[in-house]
C-alpha atoms as a PDB file:
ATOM      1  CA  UNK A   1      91.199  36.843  92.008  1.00  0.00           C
ATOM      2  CA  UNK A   2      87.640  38.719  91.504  1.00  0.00           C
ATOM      3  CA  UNK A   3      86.552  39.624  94.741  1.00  0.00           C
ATOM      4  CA  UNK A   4      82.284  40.987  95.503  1.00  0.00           C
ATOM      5  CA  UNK A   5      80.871  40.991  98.782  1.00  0.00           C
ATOM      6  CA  UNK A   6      77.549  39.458  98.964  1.00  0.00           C
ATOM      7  CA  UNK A   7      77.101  39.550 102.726  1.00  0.00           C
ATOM      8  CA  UNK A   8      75.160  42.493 103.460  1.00  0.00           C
ATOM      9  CA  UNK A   9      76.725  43.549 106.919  1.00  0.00           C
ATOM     10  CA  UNK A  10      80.340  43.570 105.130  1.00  0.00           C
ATOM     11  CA  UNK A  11      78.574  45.766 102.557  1.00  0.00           C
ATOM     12  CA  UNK A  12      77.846  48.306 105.373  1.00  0.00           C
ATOM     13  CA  UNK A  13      80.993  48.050 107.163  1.00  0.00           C
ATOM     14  CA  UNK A  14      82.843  48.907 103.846  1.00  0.00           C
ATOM     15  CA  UNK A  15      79.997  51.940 102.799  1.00  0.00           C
ATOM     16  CA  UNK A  16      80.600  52.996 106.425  1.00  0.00           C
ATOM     17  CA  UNK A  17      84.423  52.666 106.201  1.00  0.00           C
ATOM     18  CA  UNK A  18      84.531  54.103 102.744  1.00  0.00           C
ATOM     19  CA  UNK A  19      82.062  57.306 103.904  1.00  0.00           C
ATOM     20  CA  UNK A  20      84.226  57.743 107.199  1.00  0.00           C
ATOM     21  CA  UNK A  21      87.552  57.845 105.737  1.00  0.00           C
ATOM     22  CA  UNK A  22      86.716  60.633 103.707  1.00  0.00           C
ATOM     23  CA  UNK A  23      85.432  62.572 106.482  1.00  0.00           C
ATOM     24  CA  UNK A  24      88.062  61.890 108.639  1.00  0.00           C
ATOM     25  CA  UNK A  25      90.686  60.543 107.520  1.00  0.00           C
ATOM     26  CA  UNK A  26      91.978  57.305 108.015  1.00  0.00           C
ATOM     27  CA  UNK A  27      94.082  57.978 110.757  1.00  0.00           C
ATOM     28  CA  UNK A  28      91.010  59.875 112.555  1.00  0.00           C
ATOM     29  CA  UNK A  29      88.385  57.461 111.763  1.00  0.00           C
ATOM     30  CA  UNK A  30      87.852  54.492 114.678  1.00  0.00           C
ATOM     31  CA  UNK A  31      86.415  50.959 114.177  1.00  0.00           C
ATOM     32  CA  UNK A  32      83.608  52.552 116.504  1.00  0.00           C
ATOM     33  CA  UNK A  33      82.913  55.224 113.967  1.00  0.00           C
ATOM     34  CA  UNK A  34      82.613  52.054 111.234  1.00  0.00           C
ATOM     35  CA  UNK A  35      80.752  50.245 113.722  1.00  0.00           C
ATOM     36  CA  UNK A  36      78.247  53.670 113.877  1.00  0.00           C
ATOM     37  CA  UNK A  37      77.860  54.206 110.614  1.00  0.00           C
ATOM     38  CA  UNK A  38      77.356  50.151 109.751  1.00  0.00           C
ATOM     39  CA  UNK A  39      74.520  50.180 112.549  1.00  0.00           C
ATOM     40  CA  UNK A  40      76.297  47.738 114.531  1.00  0.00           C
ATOM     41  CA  UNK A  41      78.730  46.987 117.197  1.00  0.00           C
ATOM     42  CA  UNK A  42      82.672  47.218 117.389  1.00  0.00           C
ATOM     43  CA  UNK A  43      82.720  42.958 118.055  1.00  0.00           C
ATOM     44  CA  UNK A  44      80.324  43.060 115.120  1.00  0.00           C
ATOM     45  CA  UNK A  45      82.599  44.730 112.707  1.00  0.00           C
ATOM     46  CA  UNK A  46      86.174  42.692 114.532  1.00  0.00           C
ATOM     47  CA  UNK A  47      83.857  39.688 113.004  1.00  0.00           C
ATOM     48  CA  UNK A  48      84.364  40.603 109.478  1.00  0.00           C
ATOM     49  CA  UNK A  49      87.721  42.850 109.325  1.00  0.00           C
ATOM     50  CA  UNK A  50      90.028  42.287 112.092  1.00  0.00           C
ATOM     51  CA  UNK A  51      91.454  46.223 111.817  1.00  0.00           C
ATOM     52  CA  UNK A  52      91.300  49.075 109.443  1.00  0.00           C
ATOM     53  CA  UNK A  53      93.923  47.692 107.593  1.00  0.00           C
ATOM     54  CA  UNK A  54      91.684  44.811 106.591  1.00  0.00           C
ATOM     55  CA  UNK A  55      89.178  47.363 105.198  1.00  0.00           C
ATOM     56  CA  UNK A  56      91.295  49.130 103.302  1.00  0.00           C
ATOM     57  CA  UNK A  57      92.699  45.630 101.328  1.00  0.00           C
ATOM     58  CA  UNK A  58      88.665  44.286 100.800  1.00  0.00           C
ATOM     59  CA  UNK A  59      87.714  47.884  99.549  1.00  0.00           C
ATOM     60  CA  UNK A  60      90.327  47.784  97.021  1.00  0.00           C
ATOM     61  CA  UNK A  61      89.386  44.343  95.869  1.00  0.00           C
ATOM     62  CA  UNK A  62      86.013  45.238  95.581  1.00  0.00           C
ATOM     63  CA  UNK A  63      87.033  48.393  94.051  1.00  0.00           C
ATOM     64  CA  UNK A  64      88.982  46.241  90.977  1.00  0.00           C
ATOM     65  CA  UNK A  65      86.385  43.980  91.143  1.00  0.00           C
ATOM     66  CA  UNK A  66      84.100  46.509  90.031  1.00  0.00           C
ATOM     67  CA  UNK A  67      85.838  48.364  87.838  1.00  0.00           C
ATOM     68  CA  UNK A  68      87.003  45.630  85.484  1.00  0.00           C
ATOM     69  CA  UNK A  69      83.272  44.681  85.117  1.00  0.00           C
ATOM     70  CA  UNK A  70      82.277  48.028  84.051  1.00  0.00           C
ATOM     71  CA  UNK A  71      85.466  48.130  81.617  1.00  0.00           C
ATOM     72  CA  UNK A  72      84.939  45.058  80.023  1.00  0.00           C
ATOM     73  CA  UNK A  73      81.349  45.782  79.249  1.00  0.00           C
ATOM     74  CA  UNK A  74      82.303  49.049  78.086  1.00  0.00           C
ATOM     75  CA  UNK A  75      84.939  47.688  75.701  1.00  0.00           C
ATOM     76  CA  UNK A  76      82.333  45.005  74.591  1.00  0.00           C
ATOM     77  CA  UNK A  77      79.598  47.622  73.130  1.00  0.00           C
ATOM     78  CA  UNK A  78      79.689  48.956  69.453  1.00  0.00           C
ATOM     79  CA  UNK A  79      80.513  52.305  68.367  1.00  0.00           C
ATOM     80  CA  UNK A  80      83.854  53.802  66.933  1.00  0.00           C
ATOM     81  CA  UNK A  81      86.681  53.058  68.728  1.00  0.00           C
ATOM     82  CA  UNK A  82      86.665  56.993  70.244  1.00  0.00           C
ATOM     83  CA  UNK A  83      83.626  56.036  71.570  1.00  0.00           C
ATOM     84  CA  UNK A  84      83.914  52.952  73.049  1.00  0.00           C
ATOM     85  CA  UNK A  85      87.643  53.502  73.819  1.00  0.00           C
ATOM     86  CA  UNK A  86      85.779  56.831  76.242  1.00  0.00           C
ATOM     87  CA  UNK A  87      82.810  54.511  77.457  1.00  0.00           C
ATOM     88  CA  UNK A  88      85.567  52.140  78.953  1.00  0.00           C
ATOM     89  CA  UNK A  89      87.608  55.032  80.381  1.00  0.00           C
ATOM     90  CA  UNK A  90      84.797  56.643  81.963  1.00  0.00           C
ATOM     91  CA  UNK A  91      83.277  53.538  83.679  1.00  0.00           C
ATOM     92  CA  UNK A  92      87.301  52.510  84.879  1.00  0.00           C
ATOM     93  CA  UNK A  93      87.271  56.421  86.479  1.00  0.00           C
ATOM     94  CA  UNK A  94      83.554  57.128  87.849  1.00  0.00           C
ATOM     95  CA  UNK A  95      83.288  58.243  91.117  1.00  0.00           C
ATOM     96  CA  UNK A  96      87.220  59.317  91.164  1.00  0.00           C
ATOM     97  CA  UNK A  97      85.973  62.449  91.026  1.00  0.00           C
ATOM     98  CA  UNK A  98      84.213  62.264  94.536  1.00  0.00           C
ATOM     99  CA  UNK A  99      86.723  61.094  95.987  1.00  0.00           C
ATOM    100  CA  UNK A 100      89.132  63.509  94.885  1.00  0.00           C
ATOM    101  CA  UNK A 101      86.641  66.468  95.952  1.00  0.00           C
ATOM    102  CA  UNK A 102      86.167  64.528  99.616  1.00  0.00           C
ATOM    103  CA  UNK A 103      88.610  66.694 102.362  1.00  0.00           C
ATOM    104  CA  UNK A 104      90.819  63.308 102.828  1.00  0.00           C
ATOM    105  CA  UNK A 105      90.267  61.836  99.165  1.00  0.00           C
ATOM    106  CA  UNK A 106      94.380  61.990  98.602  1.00  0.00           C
ATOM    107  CA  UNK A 107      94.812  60.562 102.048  1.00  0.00           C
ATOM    108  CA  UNK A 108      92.712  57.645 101.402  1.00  0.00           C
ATOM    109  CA  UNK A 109      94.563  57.219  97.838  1.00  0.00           C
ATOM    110  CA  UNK A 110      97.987  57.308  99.581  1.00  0.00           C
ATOM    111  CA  UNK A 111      96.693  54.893 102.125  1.00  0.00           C
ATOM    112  CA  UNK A 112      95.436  52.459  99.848  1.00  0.00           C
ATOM    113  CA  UNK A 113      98.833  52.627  97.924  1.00  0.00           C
ATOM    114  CA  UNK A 114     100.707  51.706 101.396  1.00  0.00           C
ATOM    115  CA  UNK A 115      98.551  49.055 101.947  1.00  0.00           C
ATOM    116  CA  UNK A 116      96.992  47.442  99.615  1.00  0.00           C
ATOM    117  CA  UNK A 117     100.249  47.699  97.037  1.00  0.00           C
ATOM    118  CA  UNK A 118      99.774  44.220  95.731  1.00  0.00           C
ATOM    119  CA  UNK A 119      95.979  44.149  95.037  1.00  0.00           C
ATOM    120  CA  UNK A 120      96.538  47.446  93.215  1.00  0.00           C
ATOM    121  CA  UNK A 121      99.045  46.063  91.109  1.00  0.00           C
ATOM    122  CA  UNK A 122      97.280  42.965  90.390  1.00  0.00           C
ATOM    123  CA  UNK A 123      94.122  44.983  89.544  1.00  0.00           C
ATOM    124  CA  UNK A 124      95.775  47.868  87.371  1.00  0.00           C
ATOM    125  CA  UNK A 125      97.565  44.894  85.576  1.00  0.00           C
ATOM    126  CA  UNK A 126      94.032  43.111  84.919  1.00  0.00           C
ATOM    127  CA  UNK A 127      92.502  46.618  83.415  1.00  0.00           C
ATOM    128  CA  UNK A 128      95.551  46.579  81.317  1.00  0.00           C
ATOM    129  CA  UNK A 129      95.153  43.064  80.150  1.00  0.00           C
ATOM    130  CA  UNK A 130      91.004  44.196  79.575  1.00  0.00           C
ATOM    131  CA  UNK A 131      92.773  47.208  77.458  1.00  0.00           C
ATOM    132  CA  UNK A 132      94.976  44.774  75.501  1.00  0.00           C
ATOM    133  CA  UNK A 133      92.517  41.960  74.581  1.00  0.00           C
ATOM    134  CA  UNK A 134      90.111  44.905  73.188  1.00  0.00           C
ATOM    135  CA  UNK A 135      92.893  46.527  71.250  1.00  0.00           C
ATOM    136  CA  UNK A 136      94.048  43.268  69.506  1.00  0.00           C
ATOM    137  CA  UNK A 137      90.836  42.283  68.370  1.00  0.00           C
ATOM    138  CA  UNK A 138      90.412  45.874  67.306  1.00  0.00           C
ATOM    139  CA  UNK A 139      93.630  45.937  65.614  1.00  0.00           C
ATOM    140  CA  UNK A 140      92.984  42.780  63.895  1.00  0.00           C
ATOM    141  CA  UNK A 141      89.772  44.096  62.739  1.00  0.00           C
ATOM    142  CA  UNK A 142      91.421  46.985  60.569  1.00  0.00           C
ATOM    143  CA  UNK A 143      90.126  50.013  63.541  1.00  0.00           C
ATOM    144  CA  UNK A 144      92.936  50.495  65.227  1.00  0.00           C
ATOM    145  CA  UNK A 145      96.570  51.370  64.563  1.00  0.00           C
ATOM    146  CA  UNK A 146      98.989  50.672  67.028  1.00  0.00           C
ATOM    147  CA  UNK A 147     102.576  52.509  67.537  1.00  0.00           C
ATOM    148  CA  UNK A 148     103.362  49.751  70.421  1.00  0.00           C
ATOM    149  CA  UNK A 149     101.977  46.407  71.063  1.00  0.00           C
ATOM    150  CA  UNK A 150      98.943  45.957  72.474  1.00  0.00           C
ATOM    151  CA  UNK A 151      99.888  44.997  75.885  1.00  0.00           C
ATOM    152  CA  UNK A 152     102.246  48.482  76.016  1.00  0.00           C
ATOM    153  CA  UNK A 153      98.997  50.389  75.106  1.00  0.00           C
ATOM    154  CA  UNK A 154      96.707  49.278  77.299  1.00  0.00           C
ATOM    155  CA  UNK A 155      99.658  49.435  80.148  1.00  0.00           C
ATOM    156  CA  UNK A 156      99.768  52.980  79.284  1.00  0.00           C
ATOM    157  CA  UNK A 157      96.190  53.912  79.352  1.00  0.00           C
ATOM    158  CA  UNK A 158      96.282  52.194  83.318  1.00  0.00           C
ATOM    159  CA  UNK A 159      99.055  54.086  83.388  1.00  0.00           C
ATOM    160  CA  UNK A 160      98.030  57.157  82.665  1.00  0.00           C
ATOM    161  CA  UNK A 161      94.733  56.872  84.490  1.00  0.00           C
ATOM    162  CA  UNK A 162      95.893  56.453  87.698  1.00  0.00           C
ATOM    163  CA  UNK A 163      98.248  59.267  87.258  1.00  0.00           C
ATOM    164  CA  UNK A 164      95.907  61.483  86.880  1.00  0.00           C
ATOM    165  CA  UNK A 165      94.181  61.005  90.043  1.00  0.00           C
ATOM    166  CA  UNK A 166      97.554  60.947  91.791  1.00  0.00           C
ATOM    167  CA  UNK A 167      98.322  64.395  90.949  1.00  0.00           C
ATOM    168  CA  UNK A 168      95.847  66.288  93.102  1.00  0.00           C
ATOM    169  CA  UNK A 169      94.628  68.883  90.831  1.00  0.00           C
ATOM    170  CA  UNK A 170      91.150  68.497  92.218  1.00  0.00           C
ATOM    171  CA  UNK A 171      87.990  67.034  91.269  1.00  0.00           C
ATOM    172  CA  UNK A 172      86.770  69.044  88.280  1.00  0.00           C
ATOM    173  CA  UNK A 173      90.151  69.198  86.923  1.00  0.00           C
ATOM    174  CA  UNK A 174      90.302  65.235  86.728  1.00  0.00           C
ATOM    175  CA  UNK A 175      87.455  65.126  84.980  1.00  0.00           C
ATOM    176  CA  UNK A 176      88.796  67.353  82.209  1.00  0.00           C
ATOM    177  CA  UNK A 177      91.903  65.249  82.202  1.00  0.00           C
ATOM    178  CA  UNK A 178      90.198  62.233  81.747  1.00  0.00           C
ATOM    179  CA  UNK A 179      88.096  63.156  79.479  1.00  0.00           C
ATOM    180  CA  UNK A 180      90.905  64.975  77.073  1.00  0.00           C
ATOM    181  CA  UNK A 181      92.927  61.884  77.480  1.00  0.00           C
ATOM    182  CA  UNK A 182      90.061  59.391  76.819  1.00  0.00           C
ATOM    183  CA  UNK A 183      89.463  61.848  73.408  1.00  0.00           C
ATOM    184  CA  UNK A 184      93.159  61.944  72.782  1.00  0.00           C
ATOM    185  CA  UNK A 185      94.097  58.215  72.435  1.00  0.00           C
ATOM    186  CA  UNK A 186      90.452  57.585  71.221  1.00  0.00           C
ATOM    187  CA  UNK A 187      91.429  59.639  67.805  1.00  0.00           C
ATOM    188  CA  UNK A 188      95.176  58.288  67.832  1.00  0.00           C
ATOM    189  CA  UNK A 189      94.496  54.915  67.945  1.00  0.00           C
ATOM    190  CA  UNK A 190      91.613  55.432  64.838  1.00  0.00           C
ATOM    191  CA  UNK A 191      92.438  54.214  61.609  1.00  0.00           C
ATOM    192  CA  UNK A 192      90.769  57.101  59.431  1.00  0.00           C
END
């Protein structure tokens, strides 16, 4: 399921939501600080999301949602496979980074994790499947060599990702991260 949000009041419930949880915290943050930040009132918001909780899920959606766009794009430009394989990585992690730096970015990981378990899975499963498709056609092309199938790979690039952000060395170190691993299976995968 590809969720977007084309009403623009949720749209500013979830930017408000999304800007308030990393300044408070989720815990700290009230549906009248969403409501605040949305420009509208508490009923307003209870309209659209019935608690925090409810936030949390659509963010995530929309957060897949997004993501796998930007990935599949990536993966569907030309260049080497280092290249491409780095274009795709980089549009699956942008804006990581800001959340990590934010004062309650691991909080609102951990949070999402509790709650929104199953839309996480589902999306980290459909960025693998985006991974695998790419690397088939790749391999069948002559580009790429693989060591496991292609569904293993991409698993393992999702995989890997999303560790990375889970182990809290900070923003800047992320970025490194990602961008050493994007480099790393770039060149491995290459047939030279």
């Amino acid at each position: 399921m590809t969720e977007t949000v084309d009403d623009s009041r949720q749209k500013a419930i979830l930017n408000s939501a999304f800007q308030a949880f990393a300044t408070y915290g989720f815990r700290k943050t009230s549906m009248d600080d969403i409501a605040r930040g949305a420009g509208m009132s508490r009923p307003a918001v209870y309209l659209h999301f019935r608690n925090k909780e409810a936030i949390v899920s659509k963010l995530t959606e929309v957060y897949y949602a997004e993501k796998s766009a930007a990935v599949a794009e990536a993966l569907a430009s030309s260049g080497s496979v280092p290249d491409v394989l780095t274009r795709a990585i980089k549009a699956q992690t942008e804006g990581m980074a800001a959340i990590l730096a934010s004062p309650h970015g691991l909080e609102m990981l951990d949070n999402t994790k509790s709650m929104a378990a199953e839309i996480i899975s589902e999306g980290e499963a459909r960025m693998a499947g985006l991974y695998a498709d790419w690397l088939t056609q790749q391999a069948q092309a002559g580009r790429v060599r693989l060591l496991a199938g292609a569904a293993e790979t991409g698993r393992t690039i999702t995989a890997t990702l999303k560790g990375l952000k889970l182990i809290g060395a900070g923003a800047e170190v992320y970025e490194q991260q990602v961008a050493q691993i994007a480099a790393l299976i770039g060149a491995g995968l290459e047939v030279r």
